[in-house]
C-alpha atoms as a PDB file:
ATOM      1  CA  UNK A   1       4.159   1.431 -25.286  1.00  0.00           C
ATOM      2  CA  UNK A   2       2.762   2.612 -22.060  1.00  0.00           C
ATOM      3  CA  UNK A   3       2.669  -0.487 -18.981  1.00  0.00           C
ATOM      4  CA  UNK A   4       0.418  -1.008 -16.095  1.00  0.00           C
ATOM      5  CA  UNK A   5       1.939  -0.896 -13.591  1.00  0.00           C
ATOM      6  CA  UNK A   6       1.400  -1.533  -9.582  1.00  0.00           C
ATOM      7  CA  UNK A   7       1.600   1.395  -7.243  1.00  0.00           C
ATOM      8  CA  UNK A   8       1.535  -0.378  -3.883  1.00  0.00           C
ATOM      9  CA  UNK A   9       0.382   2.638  -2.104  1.00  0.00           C
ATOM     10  CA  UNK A  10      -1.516   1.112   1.004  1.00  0.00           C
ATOM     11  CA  UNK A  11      -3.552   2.969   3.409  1.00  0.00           C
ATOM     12  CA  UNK A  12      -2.215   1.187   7.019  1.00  0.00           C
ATOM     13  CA  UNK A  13      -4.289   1.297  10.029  1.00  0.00           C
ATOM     14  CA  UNK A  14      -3.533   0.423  13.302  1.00  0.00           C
ATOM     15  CA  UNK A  15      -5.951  -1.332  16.090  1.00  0.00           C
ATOM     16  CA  UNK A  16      -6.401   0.627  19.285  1.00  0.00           C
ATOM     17  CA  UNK A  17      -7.782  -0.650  22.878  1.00  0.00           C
ATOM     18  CA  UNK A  18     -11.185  -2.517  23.332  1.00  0.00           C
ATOM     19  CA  UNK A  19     -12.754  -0.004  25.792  1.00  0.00           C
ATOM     20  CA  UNK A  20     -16.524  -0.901  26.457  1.00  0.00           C
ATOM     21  CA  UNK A  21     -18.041   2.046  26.163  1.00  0.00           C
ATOM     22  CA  UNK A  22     -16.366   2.996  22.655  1.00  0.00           C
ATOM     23  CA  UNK A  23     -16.230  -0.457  21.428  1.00  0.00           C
ATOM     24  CA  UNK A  24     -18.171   0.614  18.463  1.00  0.00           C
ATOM     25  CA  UNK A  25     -16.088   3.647  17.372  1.00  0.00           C
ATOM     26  CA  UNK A  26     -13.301   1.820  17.462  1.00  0.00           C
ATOM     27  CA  UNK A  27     -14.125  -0.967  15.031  1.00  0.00           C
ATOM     28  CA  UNK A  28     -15.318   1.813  12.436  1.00  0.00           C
ATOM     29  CA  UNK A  29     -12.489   4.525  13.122  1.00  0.00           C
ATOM     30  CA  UNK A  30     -10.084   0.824  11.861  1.00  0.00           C
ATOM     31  CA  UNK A  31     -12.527   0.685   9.184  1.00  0.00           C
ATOM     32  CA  UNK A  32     -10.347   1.624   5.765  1.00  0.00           C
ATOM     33  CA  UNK A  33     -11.390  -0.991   3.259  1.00  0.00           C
ATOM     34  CA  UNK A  34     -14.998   1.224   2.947  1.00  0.00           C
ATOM     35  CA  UNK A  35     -15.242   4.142   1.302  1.00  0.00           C
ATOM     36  CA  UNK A  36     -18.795   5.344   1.599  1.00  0.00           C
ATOM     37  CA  UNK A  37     -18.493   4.770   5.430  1.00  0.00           C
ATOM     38  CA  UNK A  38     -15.490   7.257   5.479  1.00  0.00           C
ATOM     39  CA  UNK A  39     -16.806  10.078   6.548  1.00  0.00           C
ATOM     40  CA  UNK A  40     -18.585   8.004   9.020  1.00  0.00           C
ATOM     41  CA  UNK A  41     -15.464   6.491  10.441  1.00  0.00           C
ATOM     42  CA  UNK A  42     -13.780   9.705  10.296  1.00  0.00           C
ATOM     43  CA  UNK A  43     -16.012  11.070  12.994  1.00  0.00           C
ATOM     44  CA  UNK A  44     -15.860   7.821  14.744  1.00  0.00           C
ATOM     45  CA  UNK A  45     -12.032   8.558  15.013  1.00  0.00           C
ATOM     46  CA  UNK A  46     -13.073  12.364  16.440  1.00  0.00           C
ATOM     47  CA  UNK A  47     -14.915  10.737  19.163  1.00  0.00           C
ATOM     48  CA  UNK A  48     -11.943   8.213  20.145  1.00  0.00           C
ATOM     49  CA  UNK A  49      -9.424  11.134  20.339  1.00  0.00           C
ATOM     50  CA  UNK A  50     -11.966  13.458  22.341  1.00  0.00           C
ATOM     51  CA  UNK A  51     -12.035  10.433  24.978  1.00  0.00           C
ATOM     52  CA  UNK A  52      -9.971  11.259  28.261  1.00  0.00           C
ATOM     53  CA  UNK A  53      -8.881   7.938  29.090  1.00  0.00           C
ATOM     54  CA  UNK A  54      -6.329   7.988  25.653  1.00  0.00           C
ATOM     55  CA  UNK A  55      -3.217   6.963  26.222  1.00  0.00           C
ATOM     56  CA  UNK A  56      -0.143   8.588  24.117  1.00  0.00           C
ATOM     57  CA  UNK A  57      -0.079   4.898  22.441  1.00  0.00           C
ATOM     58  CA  UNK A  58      -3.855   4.812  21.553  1.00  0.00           C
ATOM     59  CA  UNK A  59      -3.842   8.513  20.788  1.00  0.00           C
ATOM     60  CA  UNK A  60      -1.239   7.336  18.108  1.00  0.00           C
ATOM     61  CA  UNK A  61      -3.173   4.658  16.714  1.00  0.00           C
ATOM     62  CA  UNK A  62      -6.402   7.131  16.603  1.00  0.00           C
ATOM     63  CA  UNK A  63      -4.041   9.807  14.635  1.00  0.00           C
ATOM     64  CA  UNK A  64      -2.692   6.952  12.329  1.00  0.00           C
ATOM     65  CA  UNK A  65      -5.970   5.407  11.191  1.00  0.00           C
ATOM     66  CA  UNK A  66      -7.668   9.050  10.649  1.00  0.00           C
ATOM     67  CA  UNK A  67      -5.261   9.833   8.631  1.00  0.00           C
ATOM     68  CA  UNK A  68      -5.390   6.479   6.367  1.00  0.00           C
ATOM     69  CA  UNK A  69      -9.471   7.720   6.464  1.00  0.00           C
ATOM     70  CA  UNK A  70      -8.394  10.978   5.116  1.00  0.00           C
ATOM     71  CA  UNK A  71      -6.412   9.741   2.603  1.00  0.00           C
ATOM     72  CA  UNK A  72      -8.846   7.507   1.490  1.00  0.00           C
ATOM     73  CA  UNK A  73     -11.380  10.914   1.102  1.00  0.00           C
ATOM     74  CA  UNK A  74      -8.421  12.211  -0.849  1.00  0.00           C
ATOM     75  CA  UNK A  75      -8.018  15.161   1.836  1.00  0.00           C
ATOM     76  CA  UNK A  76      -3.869  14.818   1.535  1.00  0.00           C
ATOM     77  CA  UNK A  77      -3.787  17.988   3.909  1.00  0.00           C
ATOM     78  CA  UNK A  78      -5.647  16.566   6.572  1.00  0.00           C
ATOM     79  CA  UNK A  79      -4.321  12.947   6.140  1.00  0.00           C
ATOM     80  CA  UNK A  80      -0.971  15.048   6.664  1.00  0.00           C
ATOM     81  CA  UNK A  81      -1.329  16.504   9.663  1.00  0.00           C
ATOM     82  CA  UNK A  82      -3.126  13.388  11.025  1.00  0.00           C
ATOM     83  CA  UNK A  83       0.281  11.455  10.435  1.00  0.00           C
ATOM     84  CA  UNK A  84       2.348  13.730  11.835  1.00  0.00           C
ATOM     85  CA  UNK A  85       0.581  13.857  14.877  1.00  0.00           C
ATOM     86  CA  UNK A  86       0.725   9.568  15.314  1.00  0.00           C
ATOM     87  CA  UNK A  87       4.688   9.574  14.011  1.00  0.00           C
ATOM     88  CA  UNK A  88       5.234  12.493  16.982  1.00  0.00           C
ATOM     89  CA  UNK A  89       3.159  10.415  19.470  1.00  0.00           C
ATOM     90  CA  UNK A  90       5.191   7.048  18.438  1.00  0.00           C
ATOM     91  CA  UNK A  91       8.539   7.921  16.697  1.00  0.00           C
ATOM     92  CA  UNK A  92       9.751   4.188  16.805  1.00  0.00           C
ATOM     93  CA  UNK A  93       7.102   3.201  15.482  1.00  0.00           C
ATOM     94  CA  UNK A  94       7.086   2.061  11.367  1.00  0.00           C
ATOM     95  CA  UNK A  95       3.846   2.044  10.281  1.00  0.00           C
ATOM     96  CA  UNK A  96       2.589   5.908  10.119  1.00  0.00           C
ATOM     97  CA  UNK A  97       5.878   6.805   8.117  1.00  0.00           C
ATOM     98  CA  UNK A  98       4.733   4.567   5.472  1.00  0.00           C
ATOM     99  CA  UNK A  99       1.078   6.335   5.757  1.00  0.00           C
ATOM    100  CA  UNK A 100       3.090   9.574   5.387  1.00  0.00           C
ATOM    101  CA  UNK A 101       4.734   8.212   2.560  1.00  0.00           C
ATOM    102  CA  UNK A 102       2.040   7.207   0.487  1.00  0.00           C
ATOM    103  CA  UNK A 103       0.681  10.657   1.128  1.00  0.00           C
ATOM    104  CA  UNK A 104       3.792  12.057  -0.214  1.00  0.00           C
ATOM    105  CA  UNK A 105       4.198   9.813  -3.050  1.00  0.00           C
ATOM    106  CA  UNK A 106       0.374  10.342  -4.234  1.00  0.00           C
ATOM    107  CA  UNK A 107       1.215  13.857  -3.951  1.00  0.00           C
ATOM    108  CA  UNK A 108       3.980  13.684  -6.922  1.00  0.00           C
ATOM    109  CA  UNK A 109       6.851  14.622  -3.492  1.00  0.00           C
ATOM    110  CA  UNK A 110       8.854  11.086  -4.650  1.00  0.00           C
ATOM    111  CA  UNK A 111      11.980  12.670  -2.548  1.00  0.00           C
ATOM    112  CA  UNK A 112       9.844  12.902   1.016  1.00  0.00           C
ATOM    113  CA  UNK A 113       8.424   9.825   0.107  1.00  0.00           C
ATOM    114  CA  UNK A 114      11.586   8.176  -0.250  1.00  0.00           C
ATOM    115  CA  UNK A 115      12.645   9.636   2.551  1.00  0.00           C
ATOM    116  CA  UNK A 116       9.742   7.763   5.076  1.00  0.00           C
ATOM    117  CA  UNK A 117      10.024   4.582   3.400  1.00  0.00           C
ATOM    118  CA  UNK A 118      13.399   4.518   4.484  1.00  0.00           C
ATOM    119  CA  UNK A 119      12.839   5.634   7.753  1.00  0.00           C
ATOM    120  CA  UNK A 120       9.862   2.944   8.409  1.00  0.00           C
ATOM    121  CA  UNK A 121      13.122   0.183   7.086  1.00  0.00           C
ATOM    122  CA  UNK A 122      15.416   1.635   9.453  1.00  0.00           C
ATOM    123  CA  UNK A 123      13.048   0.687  12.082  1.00  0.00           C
ATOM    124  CA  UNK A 124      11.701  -2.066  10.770  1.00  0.00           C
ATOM    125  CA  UNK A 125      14.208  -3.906   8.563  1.00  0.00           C
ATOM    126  CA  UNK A 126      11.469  -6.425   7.280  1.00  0.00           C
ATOM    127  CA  UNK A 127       8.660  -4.300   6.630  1.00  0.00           C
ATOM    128  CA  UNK A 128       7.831  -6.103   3.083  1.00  0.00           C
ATOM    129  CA  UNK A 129       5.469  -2.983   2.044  1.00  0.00           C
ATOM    130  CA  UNK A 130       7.835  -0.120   2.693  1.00  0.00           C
ATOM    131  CA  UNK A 131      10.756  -1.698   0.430  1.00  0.00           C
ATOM    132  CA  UNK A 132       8.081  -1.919  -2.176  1.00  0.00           C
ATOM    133  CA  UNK A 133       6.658   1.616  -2.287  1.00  0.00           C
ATOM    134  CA  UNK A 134      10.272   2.934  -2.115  1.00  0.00           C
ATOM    135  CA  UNK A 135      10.909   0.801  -5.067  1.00  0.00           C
ATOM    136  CA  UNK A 136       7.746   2.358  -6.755  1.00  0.00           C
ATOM    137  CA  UNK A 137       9.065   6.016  -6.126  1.00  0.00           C
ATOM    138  CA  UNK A 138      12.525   4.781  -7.142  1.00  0.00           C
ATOM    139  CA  UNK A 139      10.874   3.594 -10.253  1.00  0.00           C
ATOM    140  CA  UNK A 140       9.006   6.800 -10.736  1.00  0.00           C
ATOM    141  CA  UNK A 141      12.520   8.443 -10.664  1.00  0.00           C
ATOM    142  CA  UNK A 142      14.009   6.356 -13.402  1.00  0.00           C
ATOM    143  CA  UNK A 143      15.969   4.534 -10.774  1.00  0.00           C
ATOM    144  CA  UNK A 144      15.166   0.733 -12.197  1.00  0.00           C
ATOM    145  CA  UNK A 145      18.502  -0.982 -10.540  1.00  0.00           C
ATOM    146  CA  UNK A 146      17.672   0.054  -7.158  1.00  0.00           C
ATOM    147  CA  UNK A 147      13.982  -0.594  -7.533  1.00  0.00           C
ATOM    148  CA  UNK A 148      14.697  -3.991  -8.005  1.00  0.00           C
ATOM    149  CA  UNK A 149      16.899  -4.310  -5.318  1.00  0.00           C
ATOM    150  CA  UNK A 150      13.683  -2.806  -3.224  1.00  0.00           C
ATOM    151  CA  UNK A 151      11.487  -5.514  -4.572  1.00  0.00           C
ATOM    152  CA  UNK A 152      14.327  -8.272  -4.272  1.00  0.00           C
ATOM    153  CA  UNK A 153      14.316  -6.979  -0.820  1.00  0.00           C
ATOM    154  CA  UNK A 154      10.930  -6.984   0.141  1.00  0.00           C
ATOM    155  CA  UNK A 155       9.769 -10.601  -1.654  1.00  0.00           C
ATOM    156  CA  UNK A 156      13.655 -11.882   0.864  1.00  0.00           C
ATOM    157  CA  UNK A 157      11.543 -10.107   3.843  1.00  0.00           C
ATOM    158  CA  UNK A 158       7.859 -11.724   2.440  1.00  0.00           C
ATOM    159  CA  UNK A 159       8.016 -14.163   0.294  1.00  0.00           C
ATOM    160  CA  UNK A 160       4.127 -14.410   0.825  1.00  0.00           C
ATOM    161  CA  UNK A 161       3.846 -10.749  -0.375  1.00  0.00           C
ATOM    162  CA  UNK A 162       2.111 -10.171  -3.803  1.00  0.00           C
ATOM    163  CA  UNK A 163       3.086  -6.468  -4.302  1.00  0.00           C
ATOM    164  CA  UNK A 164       6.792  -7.175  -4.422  1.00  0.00           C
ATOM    165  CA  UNK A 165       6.564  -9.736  -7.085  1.00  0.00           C
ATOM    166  CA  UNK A 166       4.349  -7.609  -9.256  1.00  0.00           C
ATOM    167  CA  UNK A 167       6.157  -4.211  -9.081  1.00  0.00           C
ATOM    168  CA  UNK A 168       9.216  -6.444 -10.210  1.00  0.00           C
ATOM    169  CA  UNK A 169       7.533  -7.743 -13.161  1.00  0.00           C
ATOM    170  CA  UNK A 170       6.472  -4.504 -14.411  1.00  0.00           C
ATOM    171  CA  UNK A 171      10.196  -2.869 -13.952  1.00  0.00           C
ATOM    172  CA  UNK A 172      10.976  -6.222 -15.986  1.00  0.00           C
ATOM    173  CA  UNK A 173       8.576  -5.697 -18.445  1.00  0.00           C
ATOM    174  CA  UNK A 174       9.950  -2.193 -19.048  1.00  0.00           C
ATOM    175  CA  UNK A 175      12.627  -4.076 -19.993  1.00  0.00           C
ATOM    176  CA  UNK A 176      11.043  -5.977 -22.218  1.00  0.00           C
ATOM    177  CA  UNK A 177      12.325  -9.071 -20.072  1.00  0.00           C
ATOM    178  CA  UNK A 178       9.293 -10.683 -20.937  1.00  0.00           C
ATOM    179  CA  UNK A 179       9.584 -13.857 -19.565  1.00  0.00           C
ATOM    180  CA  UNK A 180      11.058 -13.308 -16.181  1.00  0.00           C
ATOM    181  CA  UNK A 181       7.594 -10.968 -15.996  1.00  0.00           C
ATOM    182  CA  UNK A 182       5.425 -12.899 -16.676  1.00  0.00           C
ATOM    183  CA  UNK A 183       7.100 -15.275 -13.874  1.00  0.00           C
ATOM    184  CA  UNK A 184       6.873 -12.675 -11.339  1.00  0.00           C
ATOM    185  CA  UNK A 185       3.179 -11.961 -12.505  1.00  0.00           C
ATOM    186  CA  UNK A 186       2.416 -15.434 -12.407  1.00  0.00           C
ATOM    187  CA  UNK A 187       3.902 -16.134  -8.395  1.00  0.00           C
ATOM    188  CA  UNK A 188       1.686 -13.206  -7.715  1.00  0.00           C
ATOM    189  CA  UNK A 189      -1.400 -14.811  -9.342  1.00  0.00           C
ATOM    190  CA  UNK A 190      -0.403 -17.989  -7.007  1.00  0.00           C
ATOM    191  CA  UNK A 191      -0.317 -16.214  -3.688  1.00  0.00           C
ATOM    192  CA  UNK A 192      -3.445 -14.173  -4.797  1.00  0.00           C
ATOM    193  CA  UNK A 193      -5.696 -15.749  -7.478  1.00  0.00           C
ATOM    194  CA  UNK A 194      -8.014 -12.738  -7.326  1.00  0.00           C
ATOM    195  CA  UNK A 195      -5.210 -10.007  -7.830  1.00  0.00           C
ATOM    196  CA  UNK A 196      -6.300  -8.222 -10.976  1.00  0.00           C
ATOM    197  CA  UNK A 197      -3.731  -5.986 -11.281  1.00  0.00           C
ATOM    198  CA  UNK A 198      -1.094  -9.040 -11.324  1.00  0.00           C
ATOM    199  CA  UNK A 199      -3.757 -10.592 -14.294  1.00  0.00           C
ATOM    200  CA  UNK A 200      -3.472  -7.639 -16.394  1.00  0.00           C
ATOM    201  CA  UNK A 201       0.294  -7.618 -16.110  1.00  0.00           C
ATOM    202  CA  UNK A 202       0.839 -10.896 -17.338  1.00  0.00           C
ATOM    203  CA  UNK A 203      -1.583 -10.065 -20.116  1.00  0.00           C
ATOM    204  CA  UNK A 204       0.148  -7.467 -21.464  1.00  0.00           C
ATOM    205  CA  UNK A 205       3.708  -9.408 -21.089  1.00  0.00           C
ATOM    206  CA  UNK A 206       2.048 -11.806 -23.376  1.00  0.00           C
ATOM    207  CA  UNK A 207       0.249  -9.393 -25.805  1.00  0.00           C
ATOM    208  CA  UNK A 208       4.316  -7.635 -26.297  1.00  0.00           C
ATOM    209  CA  UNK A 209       5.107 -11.444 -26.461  1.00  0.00           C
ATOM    210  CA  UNK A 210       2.731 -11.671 -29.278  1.00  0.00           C
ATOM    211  CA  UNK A 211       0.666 -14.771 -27.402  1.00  0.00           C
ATOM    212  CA  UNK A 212      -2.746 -12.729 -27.980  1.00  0.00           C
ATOM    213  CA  UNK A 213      -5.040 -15.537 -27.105  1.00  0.00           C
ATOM    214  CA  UNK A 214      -3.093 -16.076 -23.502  1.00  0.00           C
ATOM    215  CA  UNK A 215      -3.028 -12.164 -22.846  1.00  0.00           C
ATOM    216  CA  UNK A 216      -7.240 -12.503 -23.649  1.00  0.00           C
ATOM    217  CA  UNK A 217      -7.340 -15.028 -20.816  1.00  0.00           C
ATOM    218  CA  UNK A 218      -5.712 -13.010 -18.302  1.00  0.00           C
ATOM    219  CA  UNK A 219      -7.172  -9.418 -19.389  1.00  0.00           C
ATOM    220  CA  UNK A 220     -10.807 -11.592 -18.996  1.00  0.00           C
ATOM    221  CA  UNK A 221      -9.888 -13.129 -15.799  1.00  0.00           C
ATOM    222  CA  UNK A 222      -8.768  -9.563 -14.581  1.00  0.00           C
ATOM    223  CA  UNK A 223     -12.018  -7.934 -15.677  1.00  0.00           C
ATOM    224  CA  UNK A 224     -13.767 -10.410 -13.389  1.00  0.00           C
ATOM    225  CA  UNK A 225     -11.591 -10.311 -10.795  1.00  0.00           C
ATOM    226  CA  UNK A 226     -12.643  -8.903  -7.034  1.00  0.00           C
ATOM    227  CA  UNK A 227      -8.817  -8.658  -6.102  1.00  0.00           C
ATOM    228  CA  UNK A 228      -6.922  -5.181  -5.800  1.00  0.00           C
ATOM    229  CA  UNK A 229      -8.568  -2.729  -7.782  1.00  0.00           C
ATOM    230  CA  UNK A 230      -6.874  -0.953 -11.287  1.00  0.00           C
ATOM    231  CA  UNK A 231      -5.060   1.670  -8.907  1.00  0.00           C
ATOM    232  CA  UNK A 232      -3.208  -0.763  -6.701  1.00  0.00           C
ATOM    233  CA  UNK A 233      -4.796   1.107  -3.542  1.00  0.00           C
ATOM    234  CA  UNK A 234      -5.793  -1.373  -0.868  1.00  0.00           C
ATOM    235  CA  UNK A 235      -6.664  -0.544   2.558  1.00  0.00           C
ATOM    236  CA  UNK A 236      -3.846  -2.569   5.163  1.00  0.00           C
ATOM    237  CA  UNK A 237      -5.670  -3.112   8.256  1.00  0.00           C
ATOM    238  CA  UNK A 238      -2.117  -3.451  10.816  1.00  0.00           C
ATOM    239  CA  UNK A 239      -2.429  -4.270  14.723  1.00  0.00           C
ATOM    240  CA  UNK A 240      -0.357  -1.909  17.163  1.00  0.00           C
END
């Protein structure tokens, strides 16, 4: 029986200076969450880094969003070199390594992913969204004990965090621990009524449960949803 489950892979972007006279490039090169604009805040981004008043801070943030925008086109290359660039710039700084991450991780490279995720914790013990994509690659890897202790890890840093609670519930319904899914689906569906991906879940906990008529509710409710779409790709927009 094959499961849905969530790949939190999250493009981050990070906010760089309000200077007046490119306000407007700005605002779109932070622009992830849409996709026919990308190319469109891609050169937005060119024009910020070809400023000369750039300092190595905003330079990073310019590097780190372009490369979320790259991503997003699906130009891993690009969105690559992009990240390397901001994590050189800002070593200390957690945010691009998870970028680089998810770039790794889409890329099938679960080891180098793996490998920023736990860099971005090591700076940032907290970050909610880097314990949970490590758990995802762990969970690629077969690894299911120390998945969980990702997601345990990341719903202790965020309790307000979605992503942890539904990564868990899948790893539990590969379990076929049913019920303890379909609670971790459900405190998902609480923090984000719209979360599709956390409806479908549920509904197919309950379909293996053999409660068909409660598994048509929440595979209906997910169809209509306008929460996360079916990939569990979801543009982060993060401040610097």
């Amino acid at each position: 029986m094959r499961f849905l489950i969530l790949a939190v892979i999250v493009g981050l972007t990070i906010a760089g200076p309000a200077f007046s006279q490119s306000d407007a490039d700005w605002v779109m090169c932070t622009d992830v969450n849409n996709p026919p604009a990308a190319e469109r805040n891609i050169a937005a981004c060119d024009r910020v880094l070809a400023g000369r008043r750039m300092t190595t801070r905003d330079r990073a943030a310019a590097f780190g969003n372009r490369c979320a925008l790259w991503d997003m086109r699906g130009d891993s290359d690009r969105a690559l070199a992009d990240c390397n660039q901001s994590i050189g710039l800002r070593p200390r700084l957690a945010l691009p390594y998870v970028n680089r991450g998810n770039i790794w991780y889409a890329k099938g490279d679960t080891a180098r992913a793996i490998a920023d995720y736990s860099e971005a914790i090591r700076l940032d013990p907290k970050f909610a969204l880097a314990y949970t994509n490590r758990g995802n690659a762990l969970r690629d890897k077969g690894d299911y004990d120390r998945a969980v202790a990702d997601y345990n890890a990341a719903i202790a840093a965020n309790s307000k965090f979605g992503g942890g609670y539904v990564s868990r519930g899948n790893v539990l319904l590969m379990k076929q621990q049913y019920d303890r899914a379909i609670d971790d689906f459900s405190s998902a569906i609480r923090i984000d009524p719209t979360d599709a991906f956390a409806y479908t879940s549920r509904g197919t906990a309950q379909r293996a449960k053999g409660n068909l008529s409660q598994a048509n509710v929440d595979f209906n409710t997910a169809a209509l949803s306008t929460g996360p779409i079916a990939a569990g790709r979801a543009p982060w927009p993060i401040r610097n």
